[in-house]
N, C-alpha and C. Protein backbone atom coordinates (compact mmCIF):
# COMPACT_ATOMS: atom_id res chain seq x y z
N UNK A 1 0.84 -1.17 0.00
CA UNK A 1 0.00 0.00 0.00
C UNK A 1 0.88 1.23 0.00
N UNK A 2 0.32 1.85 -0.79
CA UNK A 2 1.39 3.39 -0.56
C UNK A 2 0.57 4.58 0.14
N UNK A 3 0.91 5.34 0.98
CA UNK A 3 0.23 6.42 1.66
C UNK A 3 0.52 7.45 0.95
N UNK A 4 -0.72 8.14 0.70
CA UNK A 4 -0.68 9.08 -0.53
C UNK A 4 -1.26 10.64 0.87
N UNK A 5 -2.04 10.28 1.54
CA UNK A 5 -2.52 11.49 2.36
C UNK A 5 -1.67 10.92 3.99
N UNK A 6 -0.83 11.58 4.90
CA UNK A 6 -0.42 10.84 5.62
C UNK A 6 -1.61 11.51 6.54
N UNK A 7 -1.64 10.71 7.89
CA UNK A 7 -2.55 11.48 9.23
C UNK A 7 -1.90 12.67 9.56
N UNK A 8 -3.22 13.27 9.89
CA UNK A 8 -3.68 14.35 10.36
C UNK A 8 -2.77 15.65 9.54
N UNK A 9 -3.09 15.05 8.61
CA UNK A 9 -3.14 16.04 6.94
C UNK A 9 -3.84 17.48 7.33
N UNK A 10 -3.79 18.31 7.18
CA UNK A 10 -5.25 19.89 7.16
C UNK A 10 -6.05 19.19 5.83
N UNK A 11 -7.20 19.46 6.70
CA UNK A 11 -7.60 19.41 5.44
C UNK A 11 -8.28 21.11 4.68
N UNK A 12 -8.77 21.25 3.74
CA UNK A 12 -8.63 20.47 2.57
C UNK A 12 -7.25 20.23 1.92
N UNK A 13 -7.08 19.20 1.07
CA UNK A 13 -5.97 18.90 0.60
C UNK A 13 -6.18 18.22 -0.66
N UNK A 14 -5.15 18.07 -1.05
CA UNK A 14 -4.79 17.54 -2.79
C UNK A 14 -4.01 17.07 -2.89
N UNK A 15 -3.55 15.70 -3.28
CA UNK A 15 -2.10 15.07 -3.42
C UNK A 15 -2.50 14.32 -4.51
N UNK A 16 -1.25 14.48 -5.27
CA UNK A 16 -1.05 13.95 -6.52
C UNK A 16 -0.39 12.27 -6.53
N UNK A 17 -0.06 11.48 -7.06
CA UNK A 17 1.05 10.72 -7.02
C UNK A 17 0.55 9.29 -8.54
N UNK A 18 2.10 9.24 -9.02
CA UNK A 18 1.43 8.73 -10.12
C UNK A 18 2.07 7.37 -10.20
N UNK A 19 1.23 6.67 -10.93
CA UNK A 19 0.86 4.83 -10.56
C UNK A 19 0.94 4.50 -12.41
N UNK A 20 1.18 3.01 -12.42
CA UNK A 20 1.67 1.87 -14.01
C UNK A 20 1.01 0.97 -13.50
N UNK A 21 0.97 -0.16 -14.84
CA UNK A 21 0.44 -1.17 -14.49
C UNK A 21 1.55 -2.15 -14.07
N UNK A 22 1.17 -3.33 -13.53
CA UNK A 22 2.23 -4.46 -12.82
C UNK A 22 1.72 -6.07 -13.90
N UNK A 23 1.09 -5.66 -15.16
CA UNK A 23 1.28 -6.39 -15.76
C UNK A 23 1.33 -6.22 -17.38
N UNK A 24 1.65 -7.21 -17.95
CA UNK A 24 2.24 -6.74 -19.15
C UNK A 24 0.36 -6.74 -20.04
N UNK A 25 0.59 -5.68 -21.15
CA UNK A 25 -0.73 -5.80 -21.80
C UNK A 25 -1.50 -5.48 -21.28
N UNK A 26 -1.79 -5.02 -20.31
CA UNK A 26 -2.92 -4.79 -19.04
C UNK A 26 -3.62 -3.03 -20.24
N UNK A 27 -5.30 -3.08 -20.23
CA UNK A 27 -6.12 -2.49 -20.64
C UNK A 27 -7.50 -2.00 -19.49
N UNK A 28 -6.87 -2.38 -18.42
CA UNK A 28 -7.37 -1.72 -17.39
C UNK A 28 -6.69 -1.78 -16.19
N UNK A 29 -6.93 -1.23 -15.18
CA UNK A 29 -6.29 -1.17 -13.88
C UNK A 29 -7.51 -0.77 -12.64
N UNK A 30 -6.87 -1.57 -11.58
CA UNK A 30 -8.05 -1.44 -10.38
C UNK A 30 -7.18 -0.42 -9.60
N UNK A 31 -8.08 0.67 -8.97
CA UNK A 31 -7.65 1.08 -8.31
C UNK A 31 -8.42 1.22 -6.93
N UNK A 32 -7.97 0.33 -6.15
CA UNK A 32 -8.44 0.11 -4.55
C UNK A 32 -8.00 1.16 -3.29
N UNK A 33 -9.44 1.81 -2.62
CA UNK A 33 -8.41 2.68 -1.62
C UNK A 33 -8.72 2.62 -0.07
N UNK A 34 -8.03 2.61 0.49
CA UNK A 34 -7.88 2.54 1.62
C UNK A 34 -7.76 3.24 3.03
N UNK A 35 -8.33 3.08 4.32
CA UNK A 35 -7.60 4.41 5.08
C UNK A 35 -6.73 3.42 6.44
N UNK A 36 -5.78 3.99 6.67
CA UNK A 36 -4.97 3.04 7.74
C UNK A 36 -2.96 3.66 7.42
N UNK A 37 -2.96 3.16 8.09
CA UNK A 37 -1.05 3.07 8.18
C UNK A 37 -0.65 2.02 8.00
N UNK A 38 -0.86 0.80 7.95
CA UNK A 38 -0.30 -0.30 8.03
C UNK A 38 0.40 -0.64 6.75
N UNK A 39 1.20 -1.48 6.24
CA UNK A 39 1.92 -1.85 4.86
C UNK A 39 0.74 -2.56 3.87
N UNK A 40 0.07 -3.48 4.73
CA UNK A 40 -0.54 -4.74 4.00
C UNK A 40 -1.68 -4.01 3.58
N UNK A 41 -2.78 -3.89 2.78
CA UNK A 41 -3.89 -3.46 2.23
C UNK A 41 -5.24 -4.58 3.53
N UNK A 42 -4.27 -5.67 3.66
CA UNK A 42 -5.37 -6.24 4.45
C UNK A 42 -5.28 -5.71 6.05
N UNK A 43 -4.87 -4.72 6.20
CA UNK A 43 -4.26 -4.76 7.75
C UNK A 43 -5.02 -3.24 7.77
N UNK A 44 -5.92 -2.44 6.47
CA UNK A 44 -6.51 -1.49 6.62
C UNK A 44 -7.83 -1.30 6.20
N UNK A 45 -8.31 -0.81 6.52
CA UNK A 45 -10.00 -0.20 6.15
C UNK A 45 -10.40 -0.07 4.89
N UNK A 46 -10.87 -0.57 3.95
CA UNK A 46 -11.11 -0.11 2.51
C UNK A 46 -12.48 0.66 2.89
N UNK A 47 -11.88 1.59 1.71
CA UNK A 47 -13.36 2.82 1.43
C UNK A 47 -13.65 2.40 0.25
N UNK A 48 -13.43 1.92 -1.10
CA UNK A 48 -13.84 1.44 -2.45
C UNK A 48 -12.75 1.23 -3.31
N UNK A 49 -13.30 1.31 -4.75
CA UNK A 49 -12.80 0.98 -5.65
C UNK A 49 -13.31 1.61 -6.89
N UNK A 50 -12.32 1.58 -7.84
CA UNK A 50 -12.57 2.19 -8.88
C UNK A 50 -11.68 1.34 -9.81
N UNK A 51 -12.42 0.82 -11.31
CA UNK A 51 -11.58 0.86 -12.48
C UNK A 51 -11.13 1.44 -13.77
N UNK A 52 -10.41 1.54 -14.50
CA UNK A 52 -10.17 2.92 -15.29
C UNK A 52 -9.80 1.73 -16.63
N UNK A 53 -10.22 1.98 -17.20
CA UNK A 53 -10.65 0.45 -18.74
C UNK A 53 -10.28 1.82 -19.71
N UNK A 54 -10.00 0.67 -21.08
CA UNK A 54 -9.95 1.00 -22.40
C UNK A 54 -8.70 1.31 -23.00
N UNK A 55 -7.75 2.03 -22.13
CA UNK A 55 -6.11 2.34 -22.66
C UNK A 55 -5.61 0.95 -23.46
N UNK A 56 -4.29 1.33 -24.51
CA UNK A 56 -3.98 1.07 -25.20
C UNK A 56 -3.03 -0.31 -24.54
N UNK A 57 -2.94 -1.60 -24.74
CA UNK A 57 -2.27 -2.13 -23.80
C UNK A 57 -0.81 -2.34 -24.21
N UNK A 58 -0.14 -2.29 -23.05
CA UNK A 58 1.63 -1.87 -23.44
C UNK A 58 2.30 -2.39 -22.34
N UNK A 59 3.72 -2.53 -22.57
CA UNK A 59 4.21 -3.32 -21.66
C UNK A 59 4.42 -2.62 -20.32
N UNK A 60 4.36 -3.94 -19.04
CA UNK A 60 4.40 -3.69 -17.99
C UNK A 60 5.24 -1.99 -17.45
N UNK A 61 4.61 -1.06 -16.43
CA UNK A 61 5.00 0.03 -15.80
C UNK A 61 4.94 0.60 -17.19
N UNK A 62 5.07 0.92 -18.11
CA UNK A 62 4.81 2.29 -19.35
C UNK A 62 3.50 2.77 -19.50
N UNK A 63 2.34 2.12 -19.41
CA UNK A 63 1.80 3.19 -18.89
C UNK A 63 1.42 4.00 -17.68
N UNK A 64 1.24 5.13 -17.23
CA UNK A 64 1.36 6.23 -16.68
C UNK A 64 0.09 6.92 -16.13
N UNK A 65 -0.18 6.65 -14.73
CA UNK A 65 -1.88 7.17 -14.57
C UNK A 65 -1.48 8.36 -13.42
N UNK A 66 -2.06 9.44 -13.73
CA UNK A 66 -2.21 10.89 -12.76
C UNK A 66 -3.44 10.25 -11.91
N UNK A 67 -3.05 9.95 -10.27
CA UNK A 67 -4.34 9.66 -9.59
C UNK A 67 -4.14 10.99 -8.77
N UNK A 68 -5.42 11.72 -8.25
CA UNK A 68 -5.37 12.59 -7.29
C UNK A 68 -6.52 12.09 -6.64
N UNK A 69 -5.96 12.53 -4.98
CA UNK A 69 -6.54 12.51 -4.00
C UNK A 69 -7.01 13.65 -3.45
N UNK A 70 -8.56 13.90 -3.47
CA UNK A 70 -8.58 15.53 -2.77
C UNK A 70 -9.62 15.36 -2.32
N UNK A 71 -9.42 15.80 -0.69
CA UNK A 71 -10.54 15.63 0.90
C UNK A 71 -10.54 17.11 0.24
N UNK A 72 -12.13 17.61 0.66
CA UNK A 72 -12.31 18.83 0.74
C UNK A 72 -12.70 19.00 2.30
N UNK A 73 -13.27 20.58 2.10
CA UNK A 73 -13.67 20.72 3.63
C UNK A 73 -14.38 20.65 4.57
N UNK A 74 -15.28 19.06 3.88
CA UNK A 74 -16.74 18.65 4.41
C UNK A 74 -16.14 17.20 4.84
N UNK A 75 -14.95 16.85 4.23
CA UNK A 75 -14.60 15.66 4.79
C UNK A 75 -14.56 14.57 3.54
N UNK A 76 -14.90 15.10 2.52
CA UNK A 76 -15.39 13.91 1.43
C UNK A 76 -14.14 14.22 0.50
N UNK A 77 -13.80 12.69 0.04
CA UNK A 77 -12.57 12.20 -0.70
C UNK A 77 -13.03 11.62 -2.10
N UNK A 78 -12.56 12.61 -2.88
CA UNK A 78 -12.60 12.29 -4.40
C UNK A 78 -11.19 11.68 -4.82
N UNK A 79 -11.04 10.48 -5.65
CA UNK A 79 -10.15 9.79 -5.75
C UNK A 79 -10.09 9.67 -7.52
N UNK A 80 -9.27 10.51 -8.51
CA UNK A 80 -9.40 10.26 -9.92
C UNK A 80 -8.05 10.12 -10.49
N UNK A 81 -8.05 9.15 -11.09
CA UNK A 81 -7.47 8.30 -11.87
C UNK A 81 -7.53 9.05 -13.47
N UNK A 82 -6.40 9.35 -14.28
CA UNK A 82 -6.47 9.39 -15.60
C UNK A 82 -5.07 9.04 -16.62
N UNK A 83 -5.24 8.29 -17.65
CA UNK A 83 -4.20 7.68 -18.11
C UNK A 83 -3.65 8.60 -18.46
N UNK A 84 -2.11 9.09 -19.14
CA UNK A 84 -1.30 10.09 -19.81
C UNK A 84 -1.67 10.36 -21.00
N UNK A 85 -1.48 8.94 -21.49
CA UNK A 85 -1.83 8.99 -23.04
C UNK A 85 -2.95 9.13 -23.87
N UNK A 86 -4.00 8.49 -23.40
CA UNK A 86 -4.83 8.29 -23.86
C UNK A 86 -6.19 9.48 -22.97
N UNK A 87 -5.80 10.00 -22.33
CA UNK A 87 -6.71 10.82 -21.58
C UNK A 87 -8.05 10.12 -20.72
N UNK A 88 -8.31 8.77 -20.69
CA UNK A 88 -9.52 7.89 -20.07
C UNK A 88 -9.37 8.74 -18.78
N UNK A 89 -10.23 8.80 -18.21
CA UNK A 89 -10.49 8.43 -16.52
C UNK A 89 -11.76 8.20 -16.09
N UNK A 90 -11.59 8.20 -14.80
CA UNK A 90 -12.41 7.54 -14.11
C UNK A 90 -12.35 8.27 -12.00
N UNK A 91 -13.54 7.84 -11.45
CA UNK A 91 -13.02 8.33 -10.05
C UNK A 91 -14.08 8.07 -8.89
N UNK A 92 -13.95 7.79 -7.79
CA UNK A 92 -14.53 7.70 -6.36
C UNK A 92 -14.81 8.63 -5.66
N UNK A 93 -16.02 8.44 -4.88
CA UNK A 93 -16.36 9.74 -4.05
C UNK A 93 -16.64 8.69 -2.62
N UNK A 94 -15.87 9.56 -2.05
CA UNK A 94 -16.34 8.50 -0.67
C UNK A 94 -16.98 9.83 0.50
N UNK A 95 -18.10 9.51 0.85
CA UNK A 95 -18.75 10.37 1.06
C UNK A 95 -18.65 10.64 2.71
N UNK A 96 -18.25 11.34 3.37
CA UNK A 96 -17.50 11.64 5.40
C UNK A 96 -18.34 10.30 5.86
N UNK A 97 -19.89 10.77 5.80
CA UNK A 97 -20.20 9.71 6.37
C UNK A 97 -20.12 8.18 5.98
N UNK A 98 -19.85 7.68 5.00
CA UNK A 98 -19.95 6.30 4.66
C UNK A 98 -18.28 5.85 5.32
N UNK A 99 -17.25 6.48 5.37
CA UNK A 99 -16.08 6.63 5.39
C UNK A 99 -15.71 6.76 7.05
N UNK A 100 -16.99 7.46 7.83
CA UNK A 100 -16.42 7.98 8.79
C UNK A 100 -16.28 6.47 9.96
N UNK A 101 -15.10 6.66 10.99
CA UNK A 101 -14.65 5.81 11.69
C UNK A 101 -14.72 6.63 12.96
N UNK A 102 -15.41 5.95 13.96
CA UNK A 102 -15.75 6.28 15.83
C UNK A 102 -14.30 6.63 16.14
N UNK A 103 -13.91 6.88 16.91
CA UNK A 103 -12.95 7.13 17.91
C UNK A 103 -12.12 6.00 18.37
N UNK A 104 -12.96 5.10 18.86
CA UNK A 104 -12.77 3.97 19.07
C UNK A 104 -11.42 2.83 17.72
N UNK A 105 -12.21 3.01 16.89
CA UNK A 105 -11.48 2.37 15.71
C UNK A 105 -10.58 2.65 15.13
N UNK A 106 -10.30 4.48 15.15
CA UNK A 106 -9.14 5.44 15.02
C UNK A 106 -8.33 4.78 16.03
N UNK A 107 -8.21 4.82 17.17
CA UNK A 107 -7.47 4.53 18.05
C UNK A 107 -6.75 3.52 18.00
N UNK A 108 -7.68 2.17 17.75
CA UNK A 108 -7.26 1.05 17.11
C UNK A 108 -6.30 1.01 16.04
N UNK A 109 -6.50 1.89 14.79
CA UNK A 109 -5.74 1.97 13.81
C UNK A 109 -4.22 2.57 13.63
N UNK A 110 -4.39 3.46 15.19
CA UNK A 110 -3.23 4.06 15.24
C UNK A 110 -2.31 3.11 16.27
N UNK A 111 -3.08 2.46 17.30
CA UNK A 111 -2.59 1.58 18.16
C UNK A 111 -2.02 0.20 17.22
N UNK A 112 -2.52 0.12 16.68
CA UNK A 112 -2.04 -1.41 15.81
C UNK A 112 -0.63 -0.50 14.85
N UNK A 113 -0.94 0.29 14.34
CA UNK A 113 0.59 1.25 13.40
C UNK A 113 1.60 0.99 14.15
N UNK A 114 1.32 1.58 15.45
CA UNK A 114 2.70 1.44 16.57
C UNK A 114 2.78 0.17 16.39
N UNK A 115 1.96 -0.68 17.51
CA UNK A 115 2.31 -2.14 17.74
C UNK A 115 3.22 -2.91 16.31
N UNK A 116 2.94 -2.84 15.53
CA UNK A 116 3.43 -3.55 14.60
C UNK A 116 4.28 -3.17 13.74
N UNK A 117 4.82 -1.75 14.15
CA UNK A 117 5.67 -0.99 13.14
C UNK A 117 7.26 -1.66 12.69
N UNK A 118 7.38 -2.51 13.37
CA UNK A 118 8.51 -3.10 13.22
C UNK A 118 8.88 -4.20 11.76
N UNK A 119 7.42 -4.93 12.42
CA UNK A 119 7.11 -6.26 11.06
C UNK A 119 6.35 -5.18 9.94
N UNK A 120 5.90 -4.21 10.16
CA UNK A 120 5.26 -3.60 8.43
C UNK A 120 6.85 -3.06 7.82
N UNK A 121 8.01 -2.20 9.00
CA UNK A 121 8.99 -1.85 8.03
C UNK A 121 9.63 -2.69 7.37
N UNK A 122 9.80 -4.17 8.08
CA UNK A 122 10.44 -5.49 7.31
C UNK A 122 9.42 -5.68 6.23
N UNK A 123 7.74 -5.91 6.12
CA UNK A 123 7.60 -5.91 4.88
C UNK A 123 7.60 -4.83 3.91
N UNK A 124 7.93 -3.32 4.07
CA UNK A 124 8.04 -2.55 3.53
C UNK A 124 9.43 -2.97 2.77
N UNK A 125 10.27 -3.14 3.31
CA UNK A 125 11.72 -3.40 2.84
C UNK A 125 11.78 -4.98 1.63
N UNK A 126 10.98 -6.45 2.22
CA UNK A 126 10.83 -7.17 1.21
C UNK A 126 9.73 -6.34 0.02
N UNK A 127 9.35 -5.87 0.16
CA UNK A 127 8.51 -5.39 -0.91
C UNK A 127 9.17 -4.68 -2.07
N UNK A 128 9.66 -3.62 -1.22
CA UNK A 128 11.15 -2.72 -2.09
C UNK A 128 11.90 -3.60 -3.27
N UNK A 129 12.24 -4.44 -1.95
CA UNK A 129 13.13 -5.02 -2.65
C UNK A 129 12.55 -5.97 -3.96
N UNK A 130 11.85 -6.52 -3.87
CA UNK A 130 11.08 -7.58 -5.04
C UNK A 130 10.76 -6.27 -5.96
N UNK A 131 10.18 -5.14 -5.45
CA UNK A 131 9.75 -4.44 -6.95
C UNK A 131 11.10 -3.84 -7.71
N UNK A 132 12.46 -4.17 -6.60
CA UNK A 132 13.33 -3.46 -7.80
C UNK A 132 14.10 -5.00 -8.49
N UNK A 133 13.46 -5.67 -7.98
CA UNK A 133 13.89 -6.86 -8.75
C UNK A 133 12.94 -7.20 -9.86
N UNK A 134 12.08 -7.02 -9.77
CA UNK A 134 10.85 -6.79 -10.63
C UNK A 134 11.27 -5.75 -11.93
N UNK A 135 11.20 -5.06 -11.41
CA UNK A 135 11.43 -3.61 -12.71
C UNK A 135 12.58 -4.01 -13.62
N UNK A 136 13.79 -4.49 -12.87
CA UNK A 136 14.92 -4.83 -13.53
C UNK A 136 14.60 -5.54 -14.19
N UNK A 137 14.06 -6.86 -14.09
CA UNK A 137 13.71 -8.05 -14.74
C UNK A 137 12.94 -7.65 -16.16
N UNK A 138 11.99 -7.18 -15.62
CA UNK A 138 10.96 -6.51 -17.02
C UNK A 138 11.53 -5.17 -17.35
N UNK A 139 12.98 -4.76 -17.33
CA UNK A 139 13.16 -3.67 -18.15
C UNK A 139 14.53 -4.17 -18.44
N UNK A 140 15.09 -5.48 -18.58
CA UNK A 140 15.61 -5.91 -19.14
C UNK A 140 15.03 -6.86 -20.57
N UNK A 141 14.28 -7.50 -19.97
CA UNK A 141 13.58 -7.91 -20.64
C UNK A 141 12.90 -7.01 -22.04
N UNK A 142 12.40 -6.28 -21.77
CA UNK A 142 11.93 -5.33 -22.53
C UNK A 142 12.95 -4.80 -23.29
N UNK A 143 14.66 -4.62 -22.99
CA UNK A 143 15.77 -4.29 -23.99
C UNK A 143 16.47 -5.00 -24.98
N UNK A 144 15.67 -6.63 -24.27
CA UNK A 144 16.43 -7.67 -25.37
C UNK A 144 14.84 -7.25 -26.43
N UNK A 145 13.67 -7.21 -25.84
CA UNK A 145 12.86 -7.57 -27.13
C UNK A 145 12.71 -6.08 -28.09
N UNK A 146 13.63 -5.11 -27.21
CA UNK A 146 13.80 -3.59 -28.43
C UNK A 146 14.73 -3.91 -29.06
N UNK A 147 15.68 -5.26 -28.74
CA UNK A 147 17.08 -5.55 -29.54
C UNK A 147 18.13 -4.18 -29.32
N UNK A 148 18.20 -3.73 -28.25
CA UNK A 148 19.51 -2.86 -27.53
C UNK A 148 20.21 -3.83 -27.53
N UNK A 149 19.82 -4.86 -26.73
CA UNK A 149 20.64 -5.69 -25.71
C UNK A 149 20.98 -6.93 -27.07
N UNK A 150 22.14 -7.57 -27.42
CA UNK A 150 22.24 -8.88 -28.33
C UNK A 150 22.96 -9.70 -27.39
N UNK A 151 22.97 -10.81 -28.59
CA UNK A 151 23.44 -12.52 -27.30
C UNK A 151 23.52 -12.73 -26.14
N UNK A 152 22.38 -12.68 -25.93
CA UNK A 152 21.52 -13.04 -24.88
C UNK A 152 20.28 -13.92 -24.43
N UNK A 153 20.81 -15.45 -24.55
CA UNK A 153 20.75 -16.35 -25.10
C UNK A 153 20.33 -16.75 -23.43
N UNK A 154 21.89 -16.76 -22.96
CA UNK A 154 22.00 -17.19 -21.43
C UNK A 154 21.05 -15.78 -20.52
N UNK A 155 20.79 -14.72 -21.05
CA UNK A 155 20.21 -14.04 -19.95
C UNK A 155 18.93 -14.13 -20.48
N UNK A 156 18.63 -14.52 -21.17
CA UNK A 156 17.11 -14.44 -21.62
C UNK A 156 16.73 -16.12 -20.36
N UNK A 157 17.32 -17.00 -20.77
CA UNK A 157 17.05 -17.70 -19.79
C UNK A 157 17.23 -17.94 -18.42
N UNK A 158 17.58 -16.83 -17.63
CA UNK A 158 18.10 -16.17 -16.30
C UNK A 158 16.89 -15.30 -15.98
N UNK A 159 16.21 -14.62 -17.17
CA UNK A 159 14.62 -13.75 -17.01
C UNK A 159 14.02 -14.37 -16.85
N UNK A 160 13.77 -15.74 -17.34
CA UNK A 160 12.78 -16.53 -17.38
C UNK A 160 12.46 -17.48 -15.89
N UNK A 161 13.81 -17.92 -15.37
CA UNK A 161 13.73 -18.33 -14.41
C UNK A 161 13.83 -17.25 -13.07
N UNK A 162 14.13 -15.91 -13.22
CA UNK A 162 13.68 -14.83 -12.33
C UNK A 162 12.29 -14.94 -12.12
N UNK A 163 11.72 -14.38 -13.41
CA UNK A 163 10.26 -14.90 -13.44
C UNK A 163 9.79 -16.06 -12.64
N UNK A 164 9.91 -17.21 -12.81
CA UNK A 164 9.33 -17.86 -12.14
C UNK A 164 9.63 -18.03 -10.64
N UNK A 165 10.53 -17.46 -10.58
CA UNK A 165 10.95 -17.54 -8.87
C UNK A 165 10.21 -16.65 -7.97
N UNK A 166 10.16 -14.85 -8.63
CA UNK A 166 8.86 -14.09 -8.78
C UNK A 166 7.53 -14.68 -8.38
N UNK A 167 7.14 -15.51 -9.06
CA UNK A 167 5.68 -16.10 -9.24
C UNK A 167 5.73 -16.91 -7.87
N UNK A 168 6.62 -17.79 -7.56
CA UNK A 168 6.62 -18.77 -6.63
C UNK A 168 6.61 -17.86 -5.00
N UNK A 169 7.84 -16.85 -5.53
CA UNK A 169 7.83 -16.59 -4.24
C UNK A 169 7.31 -15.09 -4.02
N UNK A 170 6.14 -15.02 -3.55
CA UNK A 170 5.36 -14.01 -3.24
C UNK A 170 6.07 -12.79 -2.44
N UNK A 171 6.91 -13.45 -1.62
CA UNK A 171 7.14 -12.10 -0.13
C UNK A 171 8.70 -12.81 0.42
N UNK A 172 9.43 -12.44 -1.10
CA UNK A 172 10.68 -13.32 -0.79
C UNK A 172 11.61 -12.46 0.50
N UNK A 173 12.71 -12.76 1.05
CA UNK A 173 13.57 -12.52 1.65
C UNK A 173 14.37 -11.42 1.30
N UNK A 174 14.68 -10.18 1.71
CA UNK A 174 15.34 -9.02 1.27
C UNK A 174 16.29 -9.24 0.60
N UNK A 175 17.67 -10.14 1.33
CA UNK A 175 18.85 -10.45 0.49
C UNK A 175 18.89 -11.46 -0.58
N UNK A 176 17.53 -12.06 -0.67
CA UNK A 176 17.55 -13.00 -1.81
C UNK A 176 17.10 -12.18 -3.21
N UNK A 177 16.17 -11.03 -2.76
CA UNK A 177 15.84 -9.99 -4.03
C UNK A 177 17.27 -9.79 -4.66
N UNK A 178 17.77 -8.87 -3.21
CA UNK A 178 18.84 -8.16 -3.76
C UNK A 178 20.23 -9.21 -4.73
N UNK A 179 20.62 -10.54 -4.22
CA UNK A 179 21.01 -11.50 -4.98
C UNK A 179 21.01 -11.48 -6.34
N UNK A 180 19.86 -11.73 -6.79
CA UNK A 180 19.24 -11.90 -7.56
C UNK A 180 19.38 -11.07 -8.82
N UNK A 181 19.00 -9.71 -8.21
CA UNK A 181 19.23 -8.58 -9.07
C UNK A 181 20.90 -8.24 -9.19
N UNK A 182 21.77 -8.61 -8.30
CA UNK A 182 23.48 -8.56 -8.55
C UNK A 182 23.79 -9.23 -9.60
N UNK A 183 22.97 -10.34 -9.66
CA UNK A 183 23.54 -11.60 -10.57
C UNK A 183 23.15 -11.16 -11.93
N UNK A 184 21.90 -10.31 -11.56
CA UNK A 184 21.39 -10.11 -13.10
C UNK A 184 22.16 -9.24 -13.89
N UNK A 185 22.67 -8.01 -13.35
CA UNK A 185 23.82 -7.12 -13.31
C UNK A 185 24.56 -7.47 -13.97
N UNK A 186 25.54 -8.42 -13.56
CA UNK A 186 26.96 -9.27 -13.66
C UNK A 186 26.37 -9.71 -15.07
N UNK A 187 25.26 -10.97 -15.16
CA UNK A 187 25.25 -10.86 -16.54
C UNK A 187 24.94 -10.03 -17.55
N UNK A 188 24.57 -8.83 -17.25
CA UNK A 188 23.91 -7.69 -18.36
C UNK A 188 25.13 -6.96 -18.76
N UNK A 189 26.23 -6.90 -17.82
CA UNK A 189 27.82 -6.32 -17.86
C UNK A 189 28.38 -7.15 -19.35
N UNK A 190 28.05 -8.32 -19.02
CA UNK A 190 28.90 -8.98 -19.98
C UNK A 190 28.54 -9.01 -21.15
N UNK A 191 27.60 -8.64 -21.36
CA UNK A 191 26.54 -8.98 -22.66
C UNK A 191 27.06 -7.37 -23.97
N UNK A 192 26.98 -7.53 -24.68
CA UNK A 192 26.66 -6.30 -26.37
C UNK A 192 25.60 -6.12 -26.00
N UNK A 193 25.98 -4.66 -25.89
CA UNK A 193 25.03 -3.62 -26.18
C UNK A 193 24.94 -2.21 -27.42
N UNK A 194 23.76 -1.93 -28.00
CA UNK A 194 23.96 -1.91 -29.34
C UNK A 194 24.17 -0.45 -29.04
């Protein structure tokens, strides 16, 4: 989860922050939102959802969505989504009251942040780490199939089995990301580049 409004923001407010897709070809994207501190999406409150359909589909992270977040000064959170390219959007209204949380449950939400701040920064950190093993992977990938990258024979089959290690392992180990991505390195060093 990424925190786009942190607590006890003024309101009204406006924050920008801009989001890709995490799969290749992808012609729509969900965008799920949340209120809480915690890392996990399951460890917070969902307020809704929204999907933003029709863009052109292209490889993984290239395309490019402007989401803004803006509480006005009644309390209500408009959430819009719009692609770069293609201009689509789409957006959420979550209305104070449907949204609003007792005292009680605030407390909770902030009491569980502390309590657990330790194990969310460890999964903050495996997370990091897999998405920069991630990006590498598919933006290597993506240089052998622009043909930058030649004979690459042996690293094409080093992507492939990244990939699947990816797939297998959901919430791998920090130094096994980082591994991973050294090795990929070492072979991309060795390789013609055009």
């Amino acid at each position: 989860m990424s925190v786009v409004i942190p607590r006890n923001t003024r309101i009204p407010t406006k924050q920008e922050k801009v989001f890709t897709t995490s799969r290749d070809n992808a012609t729509s994207v969900n965008f799920s939102v949340f209120q809480g501190e915690r890392v996990q999406t399951k460890d917070n409150y969902f307020l809704g959802k929204f999907t933003l359909s029709g863009f052109a589909p292209a490889p993984r992270g290239v395309p490019n969505f402007d989401v803004c977040f803006d509480i006005n000064a009644n309390g209500i959170l408009n959430v819009s989504a719009q692609d770069r390219t293609s201009g689509l959007n789409n957006k959420l209204t979550v209305w104070n009251e449907e949204a609003m949380l007792n005292d009680e449950a605030i407390e909770k939400i902030i009491s569980n942040a502390e309590r657990y701040r330790t194990k969310d920064e460890e999964c903050r950190r495996k997370y990091e780490a897999k998405n920069s093993l991630e990006r590498y992977v598919y933006r290597v990938r993506n240089a052998i199939r622009d043909k930058t990258i030649t004979n690459t024979v042996t690293l094409e089959d080093a992507i492939q089995k990244t990939l699947i290690w990816l797939e297998d392992n959901k919430f791998p180990d920090v130094s096994e990301s980082k591994s991973r991505i050294e090795e990929l390195k070492r072979m991309c060093a060795l390789i013609d580049h055009d």
